[in-house]
Protein backbone atom coordinates (compact mmCIF):
# COMPACT_ATOMS: atom_id res chain seq x y z
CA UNK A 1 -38.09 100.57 -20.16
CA UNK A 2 -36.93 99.93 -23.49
CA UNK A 3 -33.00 100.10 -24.45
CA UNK A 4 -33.89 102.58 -26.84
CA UNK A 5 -35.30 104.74 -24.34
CA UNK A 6 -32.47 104.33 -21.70
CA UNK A 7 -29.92 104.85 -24.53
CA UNK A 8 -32.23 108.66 -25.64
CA UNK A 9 -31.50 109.51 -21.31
CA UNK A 10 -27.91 109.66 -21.61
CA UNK A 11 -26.71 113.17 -21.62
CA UNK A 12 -22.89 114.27 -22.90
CA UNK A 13 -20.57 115.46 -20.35
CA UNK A 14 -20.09 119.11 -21.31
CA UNK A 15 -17.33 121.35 -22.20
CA UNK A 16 -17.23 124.98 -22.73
CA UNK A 17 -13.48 126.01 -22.78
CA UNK A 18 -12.92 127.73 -25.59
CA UNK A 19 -9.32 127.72 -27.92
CA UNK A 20 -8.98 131.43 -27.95
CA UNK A 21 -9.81 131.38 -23.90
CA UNK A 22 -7.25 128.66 -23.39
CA UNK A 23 -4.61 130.12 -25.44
CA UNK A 24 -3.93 133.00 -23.14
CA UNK A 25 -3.11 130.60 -20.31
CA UNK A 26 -1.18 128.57 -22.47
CA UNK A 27 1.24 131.28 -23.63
CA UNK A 28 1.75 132.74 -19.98
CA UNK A 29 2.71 129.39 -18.77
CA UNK A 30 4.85 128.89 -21.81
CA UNK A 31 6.71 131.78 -20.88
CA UNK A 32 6.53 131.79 -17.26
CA UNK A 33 8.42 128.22 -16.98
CA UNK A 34 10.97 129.34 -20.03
CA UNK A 35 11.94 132.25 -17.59
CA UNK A 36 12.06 130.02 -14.44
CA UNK A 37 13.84 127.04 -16.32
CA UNK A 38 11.02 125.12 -15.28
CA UNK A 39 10.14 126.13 -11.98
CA UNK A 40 7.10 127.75 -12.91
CA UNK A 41 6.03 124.43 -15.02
CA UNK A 42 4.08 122.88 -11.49
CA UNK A 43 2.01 125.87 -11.15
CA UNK A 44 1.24 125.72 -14.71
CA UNK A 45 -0.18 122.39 -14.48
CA UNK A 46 -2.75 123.57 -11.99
CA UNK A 47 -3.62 126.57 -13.92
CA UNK A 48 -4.08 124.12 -16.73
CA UNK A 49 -5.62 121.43 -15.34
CA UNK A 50 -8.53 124.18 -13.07
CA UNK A 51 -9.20 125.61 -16.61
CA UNK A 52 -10.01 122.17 -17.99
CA UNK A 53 -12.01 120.70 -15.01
CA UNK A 54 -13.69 124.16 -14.23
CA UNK A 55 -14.82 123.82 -17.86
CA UNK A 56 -16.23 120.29 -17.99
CA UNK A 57 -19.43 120.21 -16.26
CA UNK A 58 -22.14 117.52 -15.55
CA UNK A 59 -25.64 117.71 -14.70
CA UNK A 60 -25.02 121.90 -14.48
CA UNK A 61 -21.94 121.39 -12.32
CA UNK A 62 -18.07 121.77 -13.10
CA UNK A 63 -15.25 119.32 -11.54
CA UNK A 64 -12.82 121.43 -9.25
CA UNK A 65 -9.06 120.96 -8.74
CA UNK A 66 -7.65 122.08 -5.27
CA UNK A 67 -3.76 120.85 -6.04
CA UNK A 68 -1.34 123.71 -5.36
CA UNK A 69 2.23 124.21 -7.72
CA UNK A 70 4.18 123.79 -4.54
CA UNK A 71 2.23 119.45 -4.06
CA UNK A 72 3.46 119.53 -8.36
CA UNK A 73 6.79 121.05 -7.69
CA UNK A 74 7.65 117.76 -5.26
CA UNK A 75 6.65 115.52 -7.97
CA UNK A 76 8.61 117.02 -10.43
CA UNK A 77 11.80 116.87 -8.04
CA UNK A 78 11.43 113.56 -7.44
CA UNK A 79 10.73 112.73 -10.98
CA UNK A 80 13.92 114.74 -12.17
CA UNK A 81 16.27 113.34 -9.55
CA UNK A 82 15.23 110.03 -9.95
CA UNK A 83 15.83 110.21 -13.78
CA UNK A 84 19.49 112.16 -13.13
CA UNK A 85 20.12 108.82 -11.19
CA UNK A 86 19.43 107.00 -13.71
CA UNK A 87 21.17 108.76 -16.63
CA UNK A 88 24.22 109.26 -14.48
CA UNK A 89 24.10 105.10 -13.24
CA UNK A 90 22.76 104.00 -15.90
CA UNK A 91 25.92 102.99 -18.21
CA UNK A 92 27.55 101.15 -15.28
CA UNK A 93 26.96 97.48 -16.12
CA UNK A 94 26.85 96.52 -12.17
CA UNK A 95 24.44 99.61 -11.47
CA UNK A 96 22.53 99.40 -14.04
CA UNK A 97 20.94 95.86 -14.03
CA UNK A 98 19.90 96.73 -9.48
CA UNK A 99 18.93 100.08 -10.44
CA UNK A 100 16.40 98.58 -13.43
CA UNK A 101 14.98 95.93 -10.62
CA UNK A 102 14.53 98.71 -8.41
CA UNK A 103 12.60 100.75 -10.54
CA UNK A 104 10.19 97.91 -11.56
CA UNK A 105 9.26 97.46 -8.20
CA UNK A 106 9.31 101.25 -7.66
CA UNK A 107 6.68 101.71 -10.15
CA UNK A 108 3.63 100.67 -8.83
CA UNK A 109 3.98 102.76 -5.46
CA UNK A 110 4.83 105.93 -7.93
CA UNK A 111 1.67 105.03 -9.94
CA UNK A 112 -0.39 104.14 -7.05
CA UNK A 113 0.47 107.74 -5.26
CA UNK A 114 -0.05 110.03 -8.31
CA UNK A 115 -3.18 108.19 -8.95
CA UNK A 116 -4.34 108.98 -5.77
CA UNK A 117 -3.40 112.14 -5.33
CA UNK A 118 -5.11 113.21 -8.71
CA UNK A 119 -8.04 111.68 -7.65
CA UNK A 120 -8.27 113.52 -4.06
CA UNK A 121 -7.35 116.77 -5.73
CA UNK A 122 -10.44 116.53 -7.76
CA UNK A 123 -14.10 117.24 -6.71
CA UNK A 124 -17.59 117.69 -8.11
CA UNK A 125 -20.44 119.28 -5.93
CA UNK A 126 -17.72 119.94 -3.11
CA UNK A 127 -17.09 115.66 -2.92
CA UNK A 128 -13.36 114.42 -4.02
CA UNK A 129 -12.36 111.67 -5.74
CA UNK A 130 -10.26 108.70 -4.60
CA UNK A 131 -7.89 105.58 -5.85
CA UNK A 132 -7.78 102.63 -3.16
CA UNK A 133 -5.24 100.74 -5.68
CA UNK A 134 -2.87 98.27 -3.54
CA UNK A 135 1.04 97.81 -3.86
CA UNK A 136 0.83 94.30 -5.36
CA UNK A 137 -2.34 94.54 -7.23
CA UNK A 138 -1.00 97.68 -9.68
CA UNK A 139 2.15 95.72 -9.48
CA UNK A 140 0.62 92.61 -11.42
CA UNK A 141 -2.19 94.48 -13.85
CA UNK A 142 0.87 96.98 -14.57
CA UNK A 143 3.93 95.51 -14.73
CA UNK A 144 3.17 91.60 -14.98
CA UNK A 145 -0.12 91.21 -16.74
CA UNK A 146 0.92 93.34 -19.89
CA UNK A 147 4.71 91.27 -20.16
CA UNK A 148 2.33 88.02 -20.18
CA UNK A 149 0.38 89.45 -22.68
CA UNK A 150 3.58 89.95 -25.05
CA UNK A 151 4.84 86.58 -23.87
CA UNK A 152 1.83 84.74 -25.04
CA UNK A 153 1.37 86.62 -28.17
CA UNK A 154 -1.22 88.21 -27.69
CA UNK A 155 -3.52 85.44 -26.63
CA UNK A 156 -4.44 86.45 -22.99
CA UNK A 157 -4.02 90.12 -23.82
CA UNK A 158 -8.01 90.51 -24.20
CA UNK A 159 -8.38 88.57 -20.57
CA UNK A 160 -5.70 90.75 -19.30
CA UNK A 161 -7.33 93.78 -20.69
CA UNK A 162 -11.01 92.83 -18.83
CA UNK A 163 -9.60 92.69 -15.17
CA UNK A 164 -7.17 95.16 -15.47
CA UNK A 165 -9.68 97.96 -16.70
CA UNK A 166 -12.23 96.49 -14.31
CA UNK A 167 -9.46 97.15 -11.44
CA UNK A 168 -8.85 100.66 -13.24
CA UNK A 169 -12.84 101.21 -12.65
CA UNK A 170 -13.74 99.37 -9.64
CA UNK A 171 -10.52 101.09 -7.43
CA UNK A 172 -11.84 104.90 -7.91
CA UNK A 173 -14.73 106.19 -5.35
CA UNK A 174 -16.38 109.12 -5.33
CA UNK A 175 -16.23 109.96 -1.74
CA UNK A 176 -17.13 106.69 -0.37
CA UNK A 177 -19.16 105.16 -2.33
CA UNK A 178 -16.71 102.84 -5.64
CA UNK A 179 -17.40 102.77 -8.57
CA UNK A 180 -18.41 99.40 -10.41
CA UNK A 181 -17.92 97.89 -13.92
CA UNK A 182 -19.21 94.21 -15.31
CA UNK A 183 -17.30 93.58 -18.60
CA UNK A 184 -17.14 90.59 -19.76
CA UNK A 185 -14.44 88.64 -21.62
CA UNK A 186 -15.84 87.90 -24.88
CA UNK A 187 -16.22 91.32 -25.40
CA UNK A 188 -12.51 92.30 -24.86
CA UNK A 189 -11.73 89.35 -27.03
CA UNK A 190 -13.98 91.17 -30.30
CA UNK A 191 -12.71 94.29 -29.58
CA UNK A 192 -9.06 92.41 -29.93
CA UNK A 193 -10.09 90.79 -33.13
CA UNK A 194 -11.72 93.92 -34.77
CA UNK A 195 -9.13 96.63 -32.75
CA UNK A 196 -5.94 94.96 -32.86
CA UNK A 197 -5.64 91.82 -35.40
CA UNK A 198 -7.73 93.10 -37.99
CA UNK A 199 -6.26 97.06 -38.65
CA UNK A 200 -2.88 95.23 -38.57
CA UNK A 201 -3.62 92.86 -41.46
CA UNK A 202 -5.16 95.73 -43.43
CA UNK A 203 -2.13 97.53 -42.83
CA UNK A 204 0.24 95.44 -43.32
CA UNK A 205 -2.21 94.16 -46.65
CA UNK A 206 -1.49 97.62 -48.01
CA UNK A 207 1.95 98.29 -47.55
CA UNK A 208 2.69 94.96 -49.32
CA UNK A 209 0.39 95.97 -52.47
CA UNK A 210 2.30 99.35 -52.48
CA UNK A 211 5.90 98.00 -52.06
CA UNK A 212 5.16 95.58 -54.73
CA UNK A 213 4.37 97.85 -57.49
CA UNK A 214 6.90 100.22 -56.30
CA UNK A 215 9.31 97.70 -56.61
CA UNK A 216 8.33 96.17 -59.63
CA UNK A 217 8.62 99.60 -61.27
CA UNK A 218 12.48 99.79 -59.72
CA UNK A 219 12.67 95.91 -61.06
CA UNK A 220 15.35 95.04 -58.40
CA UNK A 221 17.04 91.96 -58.68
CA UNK A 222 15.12 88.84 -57.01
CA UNK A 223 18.05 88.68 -54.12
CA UNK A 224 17.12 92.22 -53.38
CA UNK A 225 13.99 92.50 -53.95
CA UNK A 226 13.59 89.68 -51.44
CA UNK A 227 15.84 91.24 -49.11
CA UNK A 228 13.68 94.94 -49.34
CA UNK A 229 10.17 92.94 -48.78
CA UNK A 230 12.22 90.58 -45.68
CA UNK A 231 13.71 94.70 -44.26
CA UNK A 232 10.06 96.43 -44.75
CA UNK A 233 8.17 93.65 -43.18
CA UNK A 234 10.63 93.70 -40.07
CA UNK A 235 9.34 97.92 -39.84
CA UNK A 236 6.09 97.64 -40.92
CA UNK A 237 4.86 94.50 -38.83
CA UNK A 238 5.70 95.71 -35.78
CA UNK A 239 4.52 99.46 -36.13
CA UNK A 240 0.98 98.50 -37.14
CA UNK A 241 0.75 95.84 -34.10
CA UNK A 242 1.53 98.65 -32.16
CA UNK A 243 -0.31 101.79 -33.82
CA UNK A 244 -3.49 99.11 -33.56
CA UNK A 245 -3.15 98.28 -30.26
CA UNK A 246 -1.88 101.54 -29.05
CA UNK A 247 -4.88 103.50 -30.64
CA UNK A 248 -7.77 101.52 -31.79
CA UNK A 249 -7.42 98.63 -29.68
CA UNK A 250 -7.19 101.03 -26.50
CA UNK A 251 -10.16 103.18 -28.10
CA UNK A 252 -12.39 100.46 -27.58
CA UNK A 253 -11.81 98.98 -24.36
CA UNK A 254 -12.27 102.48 -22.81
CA UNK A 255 -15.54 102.25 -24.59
CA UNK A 256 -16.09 99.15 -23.16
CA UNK A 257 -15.09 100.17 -19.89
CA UNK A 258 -16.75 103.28 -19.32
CA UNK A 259 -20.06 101.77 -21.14
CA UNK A 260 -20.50 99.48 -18.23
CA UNK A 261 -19.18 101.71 -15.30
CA UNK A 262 -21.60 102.65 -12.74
CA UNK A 263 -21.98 104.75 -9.69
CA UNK A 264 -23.52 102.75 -7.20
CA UNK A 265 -27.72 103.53 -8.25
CA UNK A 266 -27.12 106.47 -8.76
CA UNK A 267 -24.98 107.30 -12.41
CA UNK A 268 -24.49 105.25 -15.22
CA UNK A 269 -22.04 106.01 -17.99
CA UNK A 270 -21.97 105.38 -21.47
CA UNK A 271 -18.78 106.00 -24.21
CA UNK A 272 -19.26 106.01 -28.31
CA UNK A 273 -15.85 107.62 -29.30
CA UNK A 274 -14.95 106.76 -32.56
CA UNK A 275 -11.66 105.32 -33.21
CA UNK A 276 -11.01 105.99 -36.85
CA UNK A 277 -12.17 109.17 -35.81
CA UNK A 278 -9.76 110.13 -32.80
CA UNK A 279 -7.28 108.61 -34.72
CA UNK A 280 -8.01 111.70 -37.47
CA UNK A 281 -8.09 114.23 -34.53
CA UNK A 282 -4.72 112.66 -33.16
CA UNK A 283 -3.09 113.14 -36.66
CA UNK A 284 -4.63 116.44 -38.06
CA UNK A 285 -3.70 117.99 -34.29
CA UNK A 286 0.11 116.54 -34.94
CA UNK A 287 0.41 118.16 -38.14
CA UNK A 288 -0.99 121.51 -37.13
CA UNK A 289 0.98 121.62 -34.29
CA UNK A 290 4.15 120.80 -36.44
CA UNK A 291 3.49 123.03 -38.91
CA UNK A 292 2.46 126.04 -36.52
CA UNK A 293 5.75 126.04 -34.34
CA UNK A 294 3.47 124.68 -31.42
CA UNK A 295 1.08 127.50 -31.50
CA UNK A 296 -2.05 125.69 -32.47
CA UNK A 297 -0.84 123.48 -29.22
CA UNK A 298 -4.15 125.09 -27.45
CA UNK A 299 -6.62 124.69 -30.36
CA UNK A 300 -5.41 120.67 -30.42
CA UNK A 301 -5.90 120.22 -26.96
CA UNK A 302 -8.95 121.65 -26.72
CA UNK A 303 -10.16 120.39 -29.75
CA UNK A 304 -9.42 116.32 -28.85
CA UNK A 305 -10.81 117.18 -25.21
CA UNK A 306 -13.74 118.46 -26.43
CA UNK A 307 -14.18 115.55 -28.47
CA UNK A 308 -13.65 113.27 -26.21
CA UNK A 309 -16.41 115.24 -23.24
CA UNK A 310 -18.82 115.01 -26.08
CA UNK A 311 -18.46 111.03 -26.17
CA UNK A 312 -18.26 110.46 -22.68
CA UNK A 313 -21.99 110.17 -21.56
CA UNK A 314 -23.71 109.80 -18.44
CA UNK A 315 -27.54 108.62 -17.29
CA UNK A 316 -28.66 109.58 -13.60
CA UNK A 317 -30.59 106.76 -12.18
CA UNK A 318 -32.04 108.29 -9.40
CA UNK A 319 -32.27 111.42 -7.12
CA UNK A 320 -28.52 113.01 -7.27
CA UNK A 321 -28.91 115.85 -4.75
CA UNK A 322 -30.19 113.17 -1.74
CA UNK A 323 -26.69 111.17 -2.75
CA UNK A 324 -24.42 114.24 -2.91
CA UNK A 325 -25.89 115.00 0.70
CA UNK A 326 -25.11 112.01 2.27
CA UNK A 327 -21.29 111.65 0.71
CA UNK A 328 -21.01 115.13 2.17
CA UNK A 329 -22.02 114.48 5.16
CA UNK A 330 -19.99 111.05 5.78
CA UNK A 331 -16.88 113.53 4.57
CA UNK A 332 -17.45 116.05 7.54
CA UNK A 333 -17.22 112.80 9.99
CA UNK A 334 -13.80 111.78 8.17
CA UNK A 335 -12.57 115.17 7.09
CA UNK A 336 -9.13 114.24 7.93
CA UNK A 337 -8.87 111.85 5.36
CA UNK A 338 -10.73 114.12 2.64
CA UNK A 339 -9.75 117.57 3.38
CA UNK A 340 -6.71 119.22 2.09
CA UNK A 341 -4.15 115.91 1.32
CA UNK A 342 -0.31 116.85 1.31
CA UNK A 343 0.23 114.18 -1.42
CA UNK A 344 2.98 113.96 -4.36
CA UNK A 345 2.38 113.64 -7.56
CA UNK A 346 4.97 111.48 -9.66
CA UNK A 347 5.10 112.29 -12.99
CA UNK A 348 7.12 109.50 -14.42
């Protein structure tokens, strides 16, 4: 079979939540946590997150969430006392410098558990997700790899990128079965060139052009005018490195990822969002939001989601219902381990 043919087989994930539909929930659990100073902000999450998943649906079926407000509400704790800690430490010189050392090495376990408790708390056809991340595994792809990467100017960034999206992919299961992705590293390395180096020279190209015949209509003297191009440069430079990498650089690599993630024989995925594109959607949702007080908060979030559902494809490979029988039935023999899990989830 042709690529052309495998490419016409993949189907968009689909989402029917609607803005008007969402907004309702939105505005109760606006007010709701206002009038609890919070409190109410955990069960708001699940009432969020169920309206989203219940909405998304592949192959005729729609993910389920099973987290409860009182699993968010220990998150939240822990995320609020651990940050009091730190605002309250944080200006003591010999606390301070510990406190930072602990909280690197805190950070993979907090990622590791809210990773894994998202992923148990959501299901499709009655089967949950999983993360099987390690301690010293997130600790390197999320703490040392992207440091490197900064250290090294960029230079091993698009062979950090490969393995640490492939360990992204590869750690999730459904049920028990993982998930698997091949990327390869000339691939991250074009996406760097065209994602990262390429959108910063252009901006970087315009701002110049623009500050030049600004300033050559202000005709500053040639010790200021040296100094303004020296002080915009210093702004400019690194905001475009980091709007690049941040946006269309990360665009990319989730396309690359995704592209090549499969589901044992059974589902193959595919991804085609469009970075100049989401980039618009991320922009035109900031200003309405801005410019509505927050009340166009629903329409943007449905709106991007959306989006994003409709580029997020999928191909099944071979008979689904045989495969969703058999992870069911391995999950009755380890229901401890599946059924209802009493995680927390950080939010940090």
């Amino acid at each position: 079979m042709n690529s052309e043919s495998n490419q016409a087989e993949f189907r968009s994930i689909q989402f029917s939540g609607r803005a008007t539909e969402y907004f309702g929930i939105w505005i109760v659990n606006v007010l709701l946590s206002l009038a609890t100073l919070g409190i109410y902000s955990a069960w708001a999450k699940v009432r969020r997150v169920t309206y989203f998943n219940n909405n998304t649906s592949m192959a005729g079926h729609s993910l389920g969430y099973h987290a409860t407000g009182k699993q968010l509400l220990i998150g939240r704790v822990i995320s609020f006392v651990i940050l009091l800690i730190w605002a309250v430490t944080g200006s003591i010189p010999f606390v301070a410098v510990p406190l930072l050392v602990v909280m690197i090495f805190l950070t993979p376990w907090l990622l590791n558990n809210s990773m894994r408790f998202s992923g148990r708390m959501t299901s499709y056809r009655n089967v949950r997700f999983n993360w099987h991340g390690t301690y010293w595994k997130s600790f390197w792809f999320f703490i040392i790899a992207p440091f490197l990467g900064v250290l090294t100017l960029g230079l091993l960034t698009p062979l950090f990128s490969k393995y640490y999206y492939r360990y992204v992919a590869t750690q999730y299961s459904y049920g028990t079965t993982r998930f698997s992705a091949e990327l390869t590293t000339g691939s991250f390395y074009w996406a760097f060139l065209v994602g990262g180096i390429f959108p910063t020279v252009v901006i970087v190209v315009v701002y110049s052009v623009l500050a030049t015949l600004f300033l050559r209509a202000a005709q500053p003297s040639e010790f200021e005018l040296l100094e303004l191009s020296i002080t915009g440069l210093i702004f400019v430079v690194p905001a475009a490195i980091v709007f690049s990498m941040a946006f269309i650089y990360r665009i990319l690599c989730r396309n690359l990822m995704v592209s090549n993630l499969v589901l044992s024989d059974v589902v193959a995925f595919n991804s085609d969002l469009n970075p100049i594109r989401f980039v618009w959607i991320r922009l035109t949702n900031l200003v309405a939001v801005v410019f509505s007080l927050g009340l166009l908060l629903p329409w943007a979030q449905v709106r991007q989601y959306r989006y994003l559902s409709k580029c997020t494809k999928y191909r099944v490979l071979r008979d689904m219902d045989q495969f969703i029988d058999d992870e069911v039935s391995i999950k009755s023999a380890f229901g401890e381990e599946f059924a209802e899990f009493e995680g927390v989830e950080v939010v940090i």
